[in-house]
C-alpha atoms as a PDB file:
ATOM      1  CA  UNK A   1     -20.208   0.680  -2.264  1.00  0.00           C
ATOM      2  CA  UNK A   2     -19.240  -0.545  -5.584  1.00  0.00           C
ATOM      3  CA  UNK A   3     -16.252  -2.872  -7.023  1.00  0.00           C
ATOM      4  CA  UNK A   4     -15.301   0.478  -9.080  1.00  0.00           C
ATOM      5  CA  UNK A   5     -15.335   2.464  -5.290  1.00  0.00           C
ATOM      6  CA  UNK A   6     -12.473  -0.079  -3.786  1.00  0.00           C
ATOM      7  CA  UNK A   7     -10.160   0.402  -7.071  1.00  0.00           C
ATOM      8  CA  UNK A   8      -9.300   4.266  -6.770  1.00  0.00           C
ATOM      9  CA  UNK A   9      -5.655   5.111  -6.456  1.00  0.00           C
ATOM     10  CA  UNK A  10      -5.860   6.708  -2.625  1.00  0.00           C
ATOM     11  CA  UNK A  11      -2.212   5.922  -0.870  1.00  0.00           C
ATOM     12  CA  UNK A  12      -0.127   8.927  -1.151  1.00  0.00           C
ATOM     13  CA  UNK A  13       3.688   9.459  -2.308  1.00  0.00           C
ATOM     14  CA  UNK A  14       5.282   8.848   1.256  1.00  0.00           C
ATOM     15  CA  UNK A  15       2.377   6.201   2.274  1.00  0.00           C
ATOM     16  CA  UNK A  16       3.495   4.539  -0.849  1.00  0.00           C
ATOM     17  CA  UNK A  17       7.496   4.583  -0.427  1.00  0.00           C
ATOM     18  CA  UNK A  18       6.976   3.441   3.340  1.00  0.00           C
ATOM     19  CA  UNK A  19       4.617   0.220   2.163  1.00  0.00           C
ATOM     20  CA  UNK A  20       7.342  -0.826  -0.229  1.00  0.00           C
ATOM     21  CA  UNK A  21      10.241  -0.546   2.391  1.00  0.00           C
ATOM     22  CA  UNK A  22       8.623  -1.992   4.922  1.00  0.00           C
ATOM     23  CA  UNK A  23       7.182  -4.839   2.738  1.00  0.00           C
ATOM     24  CA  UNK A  24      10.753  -5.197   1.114  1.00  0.00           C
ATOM     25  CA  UNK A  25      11.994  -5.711   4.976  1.00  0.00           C
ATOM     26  CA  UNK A  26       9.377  -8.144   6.058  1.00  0.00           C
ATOM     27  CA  UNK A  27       9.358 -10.103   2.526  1.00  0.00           C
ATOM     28  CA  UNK A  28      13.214 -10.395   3.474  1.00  0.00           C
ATOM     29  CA  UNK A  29      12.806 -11.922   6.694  1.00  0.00           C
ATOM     30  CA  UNK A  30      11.139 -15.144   5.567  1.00  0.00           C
ATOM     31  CA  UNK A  31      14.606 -16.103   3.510  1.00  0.00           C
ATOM     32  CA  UNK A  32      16.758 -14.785   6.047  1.00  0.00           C
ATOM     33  CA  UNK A  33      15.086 -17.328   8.703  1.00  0.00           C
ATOM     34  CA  UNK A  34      12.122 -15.949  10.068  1.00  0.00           C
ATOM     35  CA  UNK A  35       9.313 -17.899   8.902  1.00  0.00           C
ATOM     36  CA  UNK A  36       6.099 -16.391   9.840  1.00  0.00           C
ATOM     37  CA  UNK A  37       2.834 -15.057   8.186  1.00  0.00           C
ATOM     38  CA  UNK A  38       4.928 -11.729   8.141  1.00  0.00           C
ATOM     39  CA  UNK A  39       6.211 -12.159   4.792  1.00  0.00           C
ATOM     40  CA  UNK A  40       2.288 -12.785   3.190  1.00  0.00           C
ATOM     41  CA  UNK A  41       1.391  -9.450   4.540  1.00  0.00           C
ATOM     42  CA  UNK A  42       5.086  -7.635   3.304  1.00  0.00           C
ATOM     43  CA  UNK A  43       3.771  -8.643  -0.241  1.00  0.00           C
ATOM     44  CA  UNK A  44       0.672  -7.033  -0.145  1.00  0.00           C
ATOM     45  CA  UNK A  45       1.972  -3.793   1.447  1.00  0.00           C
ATOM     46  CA  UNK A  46       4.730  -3.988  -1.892  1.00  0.00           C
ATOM     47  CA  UNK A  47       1.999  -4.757  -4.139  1.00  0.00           C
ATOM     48  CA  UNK A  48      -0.834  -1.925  -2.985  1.00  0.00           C
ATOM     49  CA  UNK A  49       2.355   0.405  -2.460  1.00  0.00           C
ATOM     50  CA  UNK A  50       3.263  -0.318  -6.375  1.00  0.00           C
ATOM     51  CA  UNK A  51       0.085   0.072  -7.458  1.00  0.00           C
ATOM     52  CA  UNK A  52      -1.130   3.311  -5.091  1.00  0.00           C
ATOM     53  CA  UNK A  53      -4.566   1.399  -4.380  1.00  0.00           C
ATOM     54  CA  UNK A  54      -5.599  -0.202  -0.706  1.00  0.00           C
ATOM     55  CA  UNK A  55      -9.070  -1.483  -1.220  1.00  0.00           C
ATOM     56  CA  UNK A  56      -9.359  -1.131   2.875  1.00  0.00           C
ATOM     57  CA  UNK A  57      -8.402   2.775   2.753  1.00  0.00           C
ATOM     58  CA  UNK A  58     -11.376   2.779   0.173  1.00  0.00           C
ATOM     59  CA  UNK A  59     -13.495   0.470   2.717  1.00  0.00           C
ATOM     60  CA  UNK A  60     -12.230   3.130   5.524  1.00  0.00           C
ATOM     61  CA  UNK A  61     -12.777   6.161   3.004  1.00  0.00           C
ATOM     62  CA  UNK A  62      -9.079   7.236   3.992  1.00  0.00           C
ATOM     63  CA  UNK A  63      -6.953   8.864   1.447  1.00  0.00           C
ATOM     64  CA  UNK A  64      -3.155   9.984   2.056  1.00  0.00           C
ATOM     65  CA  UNK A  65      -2.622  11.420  -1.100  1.00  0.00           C
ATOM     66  CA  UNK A  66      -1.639  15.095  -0.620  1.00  0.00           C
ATOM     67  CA  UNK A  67      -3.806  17.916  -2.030  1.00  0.00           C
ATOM     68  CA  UNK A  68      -1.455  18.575  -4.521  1.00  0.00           C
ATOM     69  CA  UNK A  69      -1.626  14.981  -5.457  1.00  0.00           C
ATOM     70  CA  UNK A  70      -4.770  14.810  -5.721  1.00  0.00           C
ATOM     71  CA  UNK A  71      -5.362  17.688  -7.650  1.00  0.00           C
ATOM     72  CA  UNK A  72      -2.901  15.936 -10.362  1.00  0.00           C
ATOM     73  CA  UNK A  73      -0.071  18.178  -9.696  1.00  0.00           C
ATOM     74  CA  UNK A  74       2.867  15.421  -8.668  1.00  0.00           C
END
């Protein structure tokens, strides 16, 4: 599997809006006291939910983009 292989936009309209809430919530949570590894792993979900790529979806070959996104239609 190539470098160009883990780069393809595969997380899907709904995948995407859920990643940034819940990253948003757990990002929160380390400046509203809870101080745990929690907040490292709300940044990535905000950051591959911005960005509609998840290098392990492409390691997984999983792709929740629907079929009309994928066929370029939304």
């Amino acid at each position: 599997m190539g470098m160009n292989s883990l780069f393809k936009y595969n997380v899907g309209k709904i995948d995407r809006i859920i990643r940034i809430v819940v990253g948003i919530i757990l990002v929160g949570n380390v400046f509203t006291g809870l101080h745990t590894p929690l907040g490292w792993i709300g940044l990535v979900l905000i950051v591959t939910g911005i960005g509609g790529i998840c290098p392990a979806y492409s390691l997984l070959n999983i792709n929740t983009k629907s079929l009309s996104e994928k066929a370029g239609l939304k």
